[in-house]
Protein backbone atom coordinates (compact mmCIF):
# COMPACT_ATOMS: atom_id res chain seq x y z
CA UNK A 1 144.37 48.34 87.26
CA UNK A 2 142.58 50.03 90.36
CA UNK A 3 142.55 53.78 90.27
CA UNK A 4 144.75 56.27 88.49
CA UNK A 5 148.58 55.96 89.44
CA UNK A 6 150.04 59.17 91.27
CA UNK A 7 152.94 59.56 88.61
CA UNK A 8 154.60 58.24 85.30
CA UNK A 9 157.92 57.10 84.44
CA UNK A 10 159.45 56.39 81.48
CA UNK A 11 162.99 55.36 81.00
CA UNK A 12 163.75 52.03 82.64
CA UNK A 13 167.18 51.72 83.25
CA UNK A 14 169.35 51.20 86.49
CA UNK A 15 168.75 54.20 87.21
CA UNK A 16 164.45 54.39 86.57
CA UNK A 17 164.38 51.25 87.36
CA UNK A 18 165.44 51.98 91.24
CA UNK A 19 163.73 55.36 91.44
CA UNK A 20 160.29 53.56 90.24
CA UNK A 21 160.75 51.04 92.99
CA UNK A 22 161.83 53.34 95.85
CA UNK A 23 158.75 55.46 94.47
CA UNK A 24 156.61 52.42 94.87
CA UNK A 25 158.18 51.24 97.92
CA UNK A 26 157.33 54.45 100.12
CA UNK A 27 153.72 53.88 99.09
CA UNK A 28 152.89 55.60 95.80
CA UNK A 29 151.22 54.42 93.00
CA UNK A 30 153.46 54.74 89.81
CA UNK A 31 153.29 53.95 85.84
CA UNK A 32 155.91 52.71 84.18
CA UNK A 33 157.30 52.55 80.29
CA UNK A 34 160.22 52.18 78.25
CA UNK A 35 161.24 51.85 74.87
CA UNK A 36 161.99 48.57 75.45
CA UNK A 37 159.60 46.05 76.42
CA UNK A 38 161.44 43.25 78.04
CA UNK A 39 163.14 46.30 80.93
CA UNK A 40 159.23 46.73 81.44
CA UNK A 41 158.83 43.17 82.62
CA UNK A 42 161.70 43.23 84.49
CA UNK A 43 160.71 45.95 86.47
CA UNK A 44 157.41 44.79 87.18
CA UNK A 45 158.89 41.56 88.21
CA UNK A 46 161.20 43.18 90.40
CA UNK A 47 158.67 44.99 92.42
CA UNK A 48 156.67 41.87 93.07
CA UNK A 49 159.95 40.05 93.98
CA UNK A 50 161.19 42.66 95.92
CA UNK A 51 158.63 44.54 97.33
CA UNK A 52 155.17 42.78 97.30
CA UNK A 53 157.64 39.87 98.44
CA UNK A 54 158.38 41.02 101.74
CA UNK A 55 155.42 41.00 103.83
CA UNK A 56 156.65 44.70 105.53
CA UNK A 57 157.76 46.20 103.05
CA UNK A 58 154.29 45.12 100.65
CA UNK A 59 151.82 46.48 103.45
CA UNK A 60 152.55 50.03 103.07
CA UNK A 61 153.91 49.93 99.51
CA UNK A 62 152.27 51.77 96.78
CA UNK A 63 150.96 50.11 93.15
CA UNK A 64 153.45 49.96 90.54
CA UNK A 65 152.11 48.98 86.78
CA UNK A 66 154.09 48.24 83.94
CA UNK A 67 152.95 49.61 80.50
CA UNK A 68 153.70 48.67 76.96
CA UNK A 69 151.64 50.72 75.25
CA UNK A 70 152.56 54.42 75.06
CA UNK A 71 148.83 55.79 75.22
CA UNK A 72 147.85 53.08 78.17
CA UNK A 73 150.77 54.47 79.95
CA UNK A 74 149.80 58.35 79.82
CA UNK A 75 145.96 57.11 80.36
CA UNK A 76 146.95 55.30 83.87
CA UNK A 77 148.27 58.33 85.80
CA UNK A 78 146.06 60.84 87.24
CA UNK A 79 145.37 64.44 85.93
CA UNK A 80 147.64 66.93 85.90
CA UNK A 81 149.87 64.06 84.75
CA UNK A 82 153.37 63.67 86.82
CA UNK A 83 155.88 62.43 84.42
CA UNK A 84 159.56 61.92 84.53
CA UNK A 85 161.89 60.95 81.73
CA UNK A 86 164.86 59.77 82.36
CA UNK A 87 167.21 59.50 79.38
CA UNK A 88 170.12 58.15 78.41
CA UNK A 89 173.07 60.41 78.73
CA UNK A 90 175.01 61.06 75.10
CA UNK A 91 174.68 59.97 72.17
């Protein structure tokens, strides 16, 4: 990790899973968690598929790091701390 991360997210769904990567894509840094460990790999392997893949999109693109550990997580984003949840609707 290089620097603090410009915001947190932590649900990792469709739905986190595109906002982190838009986030990322438009060139900020971002954390990212989930409950589940295996949608954090994913993720992370989706931006460096899909981002840090194509050489125009990667040269302005922001850092996006995969956590899965709850405290490393909060730790990586800079003070005051910019997190969104994003939770699964119902039950």
């Amino acid at each position: 990790m290089s620097g603090k991360t410009d915001m947190g997210l932590y649900g990792l769904g469709v739905m986190g899973q595109n906002l982190a990567l838009n986030v990322a894509e438009k060139g900020f840094n971002i954390s990212v968690a989930n409950r589940s460990e295996a949608k954090v790999d994913t993720c992370v392997e989706r931006y460096q598929s899909e981002i840090m893949g194509d050489e125009a999109a990667a040269a302005t693109a922001g850092r996006l790091e995969g956590f899965k550990d709850l405290r490393s997580f909060v730790d990586s984003i800079k003070k005051p701390r910019c997190i969104m949840f994003l939770v699964k609707a119902g039950r």
